[in-house]
Protein backbone atom coordinates (compact mmCIF):
# COMPACT_ATOMS: atom_id res chain seq x y z
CA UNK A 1 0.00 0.00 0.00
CA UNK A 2 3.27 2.11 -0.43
CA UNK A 3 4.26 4.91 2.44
CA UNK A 4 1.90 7.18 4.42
CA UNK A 5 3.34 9.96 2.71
CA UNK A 6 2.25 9.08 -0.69
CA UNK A 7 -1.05 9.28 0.34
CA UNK A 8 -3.58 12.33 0.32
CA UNK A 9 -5.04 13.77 3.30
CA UNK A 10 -7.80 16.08 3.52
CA UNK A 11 -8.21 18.05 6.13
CA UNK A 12 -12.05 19.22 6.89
CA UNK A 13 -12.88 22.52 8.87
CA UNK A 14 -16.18 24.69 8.62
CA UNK A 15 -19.01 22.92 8.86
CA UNK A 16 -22.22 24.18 9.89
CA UNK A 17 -22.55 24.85 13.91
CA UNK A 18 -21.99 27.36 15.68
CA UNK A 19 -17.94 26.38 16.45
CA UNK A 20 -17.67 27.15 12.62
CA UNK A 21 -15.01 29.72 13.11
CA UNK A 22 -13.32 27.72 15.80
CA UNK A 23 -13.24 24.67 13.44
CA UNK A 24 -11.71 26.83 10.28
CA UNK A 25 -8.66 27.67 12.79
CA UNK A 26 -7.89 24.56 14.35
CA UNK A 27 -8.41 22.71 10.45
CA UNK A 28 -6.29 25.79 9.21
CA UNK A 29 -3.44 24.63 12.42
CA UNK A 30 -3.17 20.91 11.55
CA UNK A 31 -3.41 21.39 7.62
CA UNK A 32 -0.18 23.11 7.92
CA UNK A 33 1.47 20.91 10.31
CA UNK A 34 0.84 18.12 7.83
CA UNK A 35 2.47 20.24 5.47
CA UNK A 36 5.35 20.76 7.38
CA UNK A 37 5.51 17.16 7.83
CA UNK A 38 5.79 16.71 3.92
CA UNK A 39 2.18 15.47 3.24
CA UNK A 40 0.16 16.11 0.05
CA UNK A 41 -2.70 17.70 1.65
CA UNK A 42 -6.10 19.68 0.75
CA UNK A 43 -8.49 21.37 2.69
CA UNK A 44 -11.93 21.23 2.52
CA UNK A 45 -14.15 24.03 4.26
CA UNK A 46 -17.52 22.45 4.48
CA UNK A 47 -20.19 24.85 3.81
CA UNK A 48 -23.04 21.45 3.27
CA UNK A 49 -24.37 18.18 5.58
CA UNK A 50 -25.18 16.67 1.68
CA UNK A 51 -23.80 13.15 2.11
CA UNK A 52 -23.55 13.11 -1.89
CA UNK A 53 -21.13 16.69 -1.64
CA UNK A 54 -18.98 15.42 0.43
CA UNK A 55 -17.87 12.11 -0.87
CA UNK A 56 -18.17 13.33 -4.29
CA UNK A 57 -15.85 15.93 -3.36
CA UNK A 58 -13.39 13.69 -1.67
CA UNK A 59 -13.11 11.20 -4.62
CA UNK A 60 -12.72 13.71 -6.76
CA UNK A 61 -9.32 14.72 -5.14
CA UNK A 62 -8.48 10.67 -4.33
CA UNK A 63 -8.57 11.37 -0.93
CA UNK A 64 -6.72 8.52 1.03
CA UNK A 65 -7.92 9.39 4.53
CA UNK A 66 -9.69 12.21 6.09
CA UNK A 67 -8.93 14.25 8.99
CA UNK A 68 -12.04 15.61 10.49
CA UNK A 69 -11.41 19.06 12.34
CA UNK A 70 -15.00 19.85 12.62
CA UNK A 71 -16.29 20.70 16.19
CA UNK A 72 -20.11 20.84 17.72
CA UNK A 73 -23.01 19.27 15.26
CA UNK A 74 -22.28 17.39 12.33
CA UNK A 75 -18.49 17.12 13.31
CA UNK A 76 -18.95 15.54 16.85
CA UNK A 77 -22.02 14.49 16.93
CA UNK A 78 -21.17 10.98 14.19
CA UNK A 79 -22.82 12.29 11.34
CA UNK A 80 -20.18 13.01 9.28
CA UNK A 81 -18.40 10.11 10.89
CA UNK A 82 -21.56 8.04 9.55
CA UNK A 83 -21.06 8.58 6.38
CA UNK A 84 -17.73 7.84 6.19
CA UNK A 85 -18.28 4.42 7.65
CA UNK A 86 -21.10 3.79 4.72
CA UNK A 87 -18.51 4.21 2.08
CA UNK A 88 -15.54 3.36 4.14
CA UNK A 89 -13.64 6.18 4.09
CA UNK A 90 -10.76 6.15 6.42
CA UNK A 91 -10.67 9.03 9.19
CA UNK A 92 -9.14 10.09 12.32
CA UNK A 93 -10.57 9.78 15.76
CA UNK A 94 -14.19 8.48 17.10
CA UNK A 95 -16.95 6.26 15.34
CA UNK A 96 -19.91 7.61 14.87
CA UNK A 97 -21.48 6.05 17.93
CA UNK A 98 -18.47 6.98 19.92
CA UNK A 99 -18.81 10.44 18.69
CA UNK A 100 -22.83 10.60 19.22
CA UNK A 101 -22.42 9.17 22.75
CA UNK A 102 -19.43 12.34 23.39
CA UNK A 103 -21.44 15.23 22.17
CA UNK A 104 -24.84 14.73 23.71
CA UNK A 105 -24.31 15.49 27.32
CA UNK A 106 -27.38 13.65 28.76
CA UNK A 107 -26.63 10.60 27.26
CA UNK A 108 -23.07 10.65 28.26
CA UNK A 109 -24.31 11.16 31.62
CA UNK A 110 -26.24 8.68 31.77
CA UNK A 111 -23.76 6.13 30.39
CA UNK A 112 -21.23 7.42 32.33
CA UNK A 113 -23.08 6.73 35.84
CA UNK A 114 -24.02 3.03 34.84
CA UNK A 115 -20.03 2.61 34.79
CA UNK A 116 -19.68 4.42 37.96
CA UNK A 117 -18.36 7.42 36.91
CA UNK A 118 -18.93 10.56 38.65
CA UNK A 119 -20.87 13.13 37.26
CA UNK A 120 -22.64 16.37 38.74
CA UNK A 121 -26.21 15.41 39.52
CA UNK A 122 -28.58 16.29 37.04
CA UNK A 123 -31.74 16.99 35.10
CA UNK A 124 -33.42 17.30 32.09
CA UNK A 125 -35.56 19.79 30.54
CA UNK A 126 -38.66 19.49 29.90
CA UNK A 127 -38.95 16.15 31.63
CA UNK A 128 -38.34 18.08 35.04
CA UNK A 129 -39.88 21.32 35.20
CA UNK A 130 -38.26 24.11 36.44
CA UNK A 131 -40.39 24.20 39.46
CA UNK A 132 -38.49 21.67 40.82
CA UNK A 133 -34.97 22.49 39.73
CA UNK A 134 -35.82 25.83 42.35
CA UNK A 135 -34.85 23.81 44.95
CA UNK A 136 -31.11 23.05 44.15
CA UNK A 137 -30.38 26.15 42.77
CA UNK A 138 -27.21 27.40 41.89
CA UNK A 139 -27.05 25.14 38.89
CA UNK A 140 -25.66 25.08 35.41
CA UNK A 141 -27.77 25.27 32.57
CA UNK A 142 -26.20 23.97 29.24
CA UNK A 143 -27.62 22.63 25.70
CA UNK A 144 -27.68 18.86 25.59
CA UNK A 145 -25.42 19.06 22.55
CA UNK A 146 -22.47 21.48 21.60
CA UNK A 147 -19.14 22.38 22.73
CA UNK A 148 -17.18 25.56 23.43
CA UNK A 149 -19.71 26.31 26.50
CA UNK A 150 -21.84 28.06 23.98
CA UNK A 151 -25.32 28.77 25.55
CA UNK A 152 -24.30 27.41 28.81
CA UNK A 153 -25.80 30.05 32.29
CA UNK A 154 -24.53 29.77 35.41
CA UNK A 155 -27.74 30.21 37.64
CA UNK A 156 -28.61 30.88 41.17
CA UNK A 157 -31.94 32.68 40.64
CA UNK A 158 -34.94 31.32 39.98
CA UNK A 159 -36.05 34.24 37.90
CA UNK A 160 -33.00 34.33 35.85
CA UNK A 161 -33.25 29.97 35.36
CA UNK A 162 -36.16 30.50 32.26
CA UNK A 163 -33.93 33.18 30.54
CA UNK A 164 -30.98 30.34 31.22
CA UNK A 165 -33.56 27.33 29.67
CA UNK A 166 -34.39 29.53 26.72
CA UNK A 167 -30.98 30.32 25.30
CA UNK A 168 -29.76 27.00 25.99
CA UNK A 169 -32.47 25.93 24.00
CA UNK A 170 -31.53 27.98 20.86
CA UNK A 171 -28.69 25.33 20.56
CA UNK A 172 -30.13 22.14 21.58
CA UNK A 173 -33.96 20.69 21.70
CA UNK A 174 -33.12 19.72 25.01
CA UNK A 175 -31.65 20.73 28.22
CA UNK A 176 -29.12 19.48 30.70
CA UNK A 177 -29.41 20.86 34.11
CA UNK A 178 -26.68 20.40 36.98
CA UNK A 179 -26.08 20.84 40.23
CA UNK A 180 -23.23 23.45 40.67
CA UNK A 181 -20.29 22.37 41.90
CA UNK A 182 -18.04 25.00 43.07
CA UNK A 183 -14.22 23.75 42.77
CA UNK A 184 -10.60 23.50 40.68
CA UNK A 185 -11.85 22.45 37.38
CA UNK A 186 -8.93 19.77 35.55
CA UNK A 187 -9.11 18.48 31.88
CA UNK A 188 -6.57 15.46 30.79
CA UNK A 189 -6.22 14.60 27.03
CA UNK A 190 -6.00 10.79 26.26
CA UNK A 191 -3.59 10.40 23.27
CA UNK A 192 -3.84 7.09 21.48
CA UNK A 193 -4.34 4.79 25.21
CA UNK A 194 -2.38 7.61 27.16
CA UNK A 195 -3.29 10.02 29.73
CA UNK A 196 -1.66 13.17 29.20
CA UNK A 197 -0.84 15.73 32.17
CA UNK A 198 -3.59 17.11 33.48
CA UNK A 199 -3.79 20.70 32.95
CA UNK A 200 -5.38 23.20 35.52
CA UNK A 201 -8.20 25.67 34.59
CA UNK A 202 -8.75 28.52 36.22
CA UNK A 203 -10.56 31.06 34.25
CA UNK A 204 -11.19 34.34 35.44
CA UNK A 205 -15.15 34.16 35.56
CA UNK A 206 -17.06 32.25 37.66
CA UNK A 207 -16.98 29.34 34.96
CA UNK A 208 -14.68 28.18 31.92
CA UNK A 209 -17.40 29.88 29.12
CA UNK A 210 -16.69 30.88 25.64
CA UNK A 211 -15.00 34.32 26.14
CA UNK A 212 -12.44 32.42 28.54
CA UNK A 213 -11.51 29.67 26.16
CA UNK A 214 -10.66 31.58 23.02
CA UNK A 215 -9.94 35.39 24.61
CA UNK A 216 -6.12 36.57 25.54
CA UNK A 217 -5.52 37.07 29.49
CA UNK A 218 -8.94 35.51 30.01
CA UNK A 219 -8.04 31.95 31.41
CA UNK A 220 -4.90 30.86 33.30
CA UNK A 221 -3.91 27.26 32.43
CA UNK A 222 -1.53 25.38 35.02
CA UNK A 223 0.50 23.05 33.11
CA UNK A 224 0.98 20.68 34.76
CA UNK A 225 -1.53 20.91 37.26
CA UNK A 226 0.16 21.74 40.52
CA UNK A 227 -1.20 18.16 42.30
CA UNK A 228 -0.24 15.76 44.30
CA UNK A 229 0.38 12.28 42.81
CA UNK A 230 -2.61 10.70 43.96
CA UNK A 231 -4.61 13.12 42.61
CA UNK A 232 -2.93 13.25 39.07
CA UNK A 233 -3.43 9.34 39.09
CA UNK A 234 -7.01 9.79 39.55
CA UNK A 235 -7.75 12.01 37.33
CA UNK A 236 -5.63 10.63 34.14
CA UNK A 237 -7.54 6.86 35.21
CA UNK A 238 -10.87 8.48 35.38
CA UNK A 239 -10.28 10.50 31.80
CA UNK A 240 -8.83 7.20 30.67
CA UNK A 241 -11.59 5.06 31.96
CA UNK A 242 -14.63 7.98 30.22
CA UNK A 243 -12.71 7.45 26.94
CA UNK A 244 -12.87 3.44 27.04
CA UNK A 245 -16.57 3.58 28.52
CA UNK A 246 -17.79 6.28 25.78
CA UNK A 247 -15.81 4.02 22.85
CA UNK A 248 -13.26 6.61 21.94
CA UNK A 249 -10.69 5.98 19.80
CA UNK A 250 -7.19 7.23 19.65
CA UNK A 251 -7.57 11.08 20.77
CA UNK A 252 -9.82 12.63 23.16
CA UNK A 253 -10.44 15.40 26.19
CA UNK A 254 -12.60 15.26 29.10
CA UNK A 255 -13.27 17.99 31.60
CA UNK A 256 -13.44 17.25 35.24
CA UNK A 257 -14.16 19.21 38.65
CA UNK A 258 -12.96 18.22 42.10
CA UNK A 259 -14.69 19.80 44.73
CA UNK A 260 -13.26 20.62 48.43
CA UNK A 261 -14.34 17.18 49.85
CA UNK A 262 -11.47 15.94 46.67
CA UNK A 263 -14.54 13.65 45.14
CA UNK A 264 -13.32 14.04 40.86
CA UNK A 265 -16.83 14.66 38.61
CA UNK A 266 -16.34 14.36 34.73
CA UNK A 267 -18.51 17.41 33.69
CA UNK A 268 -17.36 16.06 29.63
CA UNK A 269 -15.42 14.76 27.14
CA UNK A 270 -14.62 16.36 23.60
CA UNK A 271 -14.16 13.62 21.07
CA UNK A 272 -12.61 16.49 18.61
CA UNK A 273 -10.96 18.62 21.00
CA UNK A 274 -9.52 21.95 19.55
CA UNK A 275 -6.36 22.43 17.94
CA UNK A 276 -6.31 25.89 18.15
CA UNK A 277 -3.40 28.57 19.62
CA UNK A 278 -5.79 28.55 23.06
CA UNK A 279 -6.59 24.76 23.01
CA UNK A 280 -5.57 22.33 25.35
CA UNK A 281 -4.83 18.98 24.20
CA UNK A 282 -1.48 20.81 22.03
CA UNK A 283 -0.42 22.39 25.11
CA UNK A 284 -0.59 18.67 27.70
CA UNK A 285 0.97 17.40 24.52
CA UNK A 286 3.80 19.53 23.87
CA UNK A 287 4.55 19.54 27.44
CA UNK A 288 5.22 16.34 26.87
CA UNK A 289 7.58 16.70 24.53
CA UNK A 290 4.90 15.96 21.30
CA UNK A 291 5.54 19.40 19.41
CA UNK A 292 2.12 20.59 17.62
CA UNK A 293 3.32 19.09 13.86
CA UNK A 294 4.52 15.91 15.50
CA UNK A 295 0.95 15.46 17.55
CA UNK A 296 -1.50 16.06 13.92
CA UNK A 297 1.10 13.58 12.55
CA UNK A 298 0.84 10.60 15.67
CA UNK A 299 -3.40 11.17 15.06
CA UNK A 300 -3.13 10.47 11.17
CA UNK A 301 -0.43 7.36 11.45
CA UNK A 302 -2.83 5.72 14.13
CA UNK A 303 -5.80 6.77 11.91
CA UNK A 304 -4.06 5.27 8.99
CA UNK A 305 -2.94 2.06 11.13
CA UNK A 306 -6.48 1.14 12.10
CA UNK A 307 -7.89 1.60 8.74
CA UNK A 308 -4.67 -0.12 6.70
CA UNK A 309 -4.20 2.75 4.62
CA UNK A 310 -0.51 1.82 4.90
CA UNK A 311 1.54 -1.67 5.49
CA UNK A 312 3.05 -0.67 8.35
CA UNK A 313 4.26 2.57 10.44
């Protein structure tokens, strides 16, 4: 099947959510680190969610594998992932059931706690009015699918928690509600079976939202977390543990919260975490020595190794 190298990668970014812009920069990011690594490589900014398009598109440019930088709805949610499994074109990261399971929030929950892994307690909207969510106010409001902590409230009035429920609900049909947890918020990247060093977050707002992941001077990040070894153990086993449970596959990001009492919640995990100059799985990497062209390269050659688009690595 001849060398990696000889190969042609596409590299797809765009897409149709509301991470659009976030997805065109971190595409734009690994596209040229492929480059620099000397692969033949095209980009594709996705402007459709027309099964036909796409592969029509990508077998028009013999496309050997496909590297899917798409974030939020059909990019993490196994649509696009989907289709590629139809016609069996090779791509990096998650399945789409993997994928599916990542994105939606309430069903990650939920799979999460039958494996025994922590999560805030929650509810969902409408099956639980918010009548009864007044009781265990503060809580966090967030859309049941989507990333970048767009549309997610912070609440602790129950006059302000139907403003909260309607603009989560601009990005999602339904509605996760949690309990807030007030505590040092964590997030480990898993890089093919590997926990990476967990990286502290400690935005300056009350919670980790949208301004603070992609704004200048809005976040400080802690790399490495400044932990004790128990605690670092825990929380690369439990990240580890959430990527095995939720079927991910070679790359992945999850979130976590440990409160005063030192109990470790997984609040999520990001099957296509970003690979932009703010994001977090390129800075755990490169800490550990896995400079930014070097990490794009390990996801394609284990991408390309589980799909036999080459003999051998």
């Amino acid at each position: 099947m001849g060398l990696i190298k000889d190969k042609k990668i596409c590299v797809i970014m765009g897409g149709t959510s509301s991470e659009r812009e976030i997805s065109i920069e971190s595409g734009s990011n690994i596209s040229k680190a492929l480059r620099n690594k000397g692969y033949k490589v095209v980009d594709m900014i996705l402007d459709t969610t027309d099964a036909k398009e796409i592969i029509s598109f990508l077998k028009s440019h013999e496309i050997d594998l496909v590297f899917i930088a798409l974030h939020g709805e059909f990019g993490e949610d196994g649509k696009i992932q989907a289709i590629f499994e139809r016609v069996n074109i090779p791509f990096t990261g998650s399945g789409s059931f993997a994928s599916k399971c990542s994105l939606d929030k309430i069903l990650s929950h939920q799979l999460l706690t039958n494996y025994s892994i922590v999560v805030p307690e929650f509810w969902l909207y409408p099956e639980v009015g918010l009548d009864t969510i007044r009781e265990f106010l503060p809580v966090m409001v967030k859309p049941s699918t989507g990333g970048s902590s767009i549309g997610i409230s912070f609440v602790d009035t129950f006059d302000s928690l139907e403003k909260a429920v309607s603009l989560a609900k601009k990005y999602s049909s339904k509605v996760l509600i949690e309990r807030y947890i007030k505590g040092r918020e964590f997030t480990v990247s898993v890089l093919g079976e590997n926990p990476l060093v967990p990286i502290e977050i400690i935005p300056k707002k009350l919670f980790f939202d949208y301004n603070c992941k992609y704004e200048d001077n809005m976040t400080d990040f802690v790399v490495p977390a400044k932990i004790n070894s128990s605690l670092e153990g825990r929380l690369k086993d439990i990240s580890l543990n959430t990527h095995r449970v939720l079927g991910c596959q070679d790359f992945s990001r999850t979130d976590l919260l440990v409160d005063p009492q030192g109990e470790v919640y997984v609040l999520e995990l990001n099957s296509i975490p970003g690979f932009t100059s703010h994001s977090l799985l390129p800075r755990a990497a490169l800490y550990q020595g896995i400079e930014f062209d070097d990490l794009c390269e390990k996801i394609v050659l284990m991408a390309a190794k589980r799909f036999s688009v080459i003999d051998k690595l």
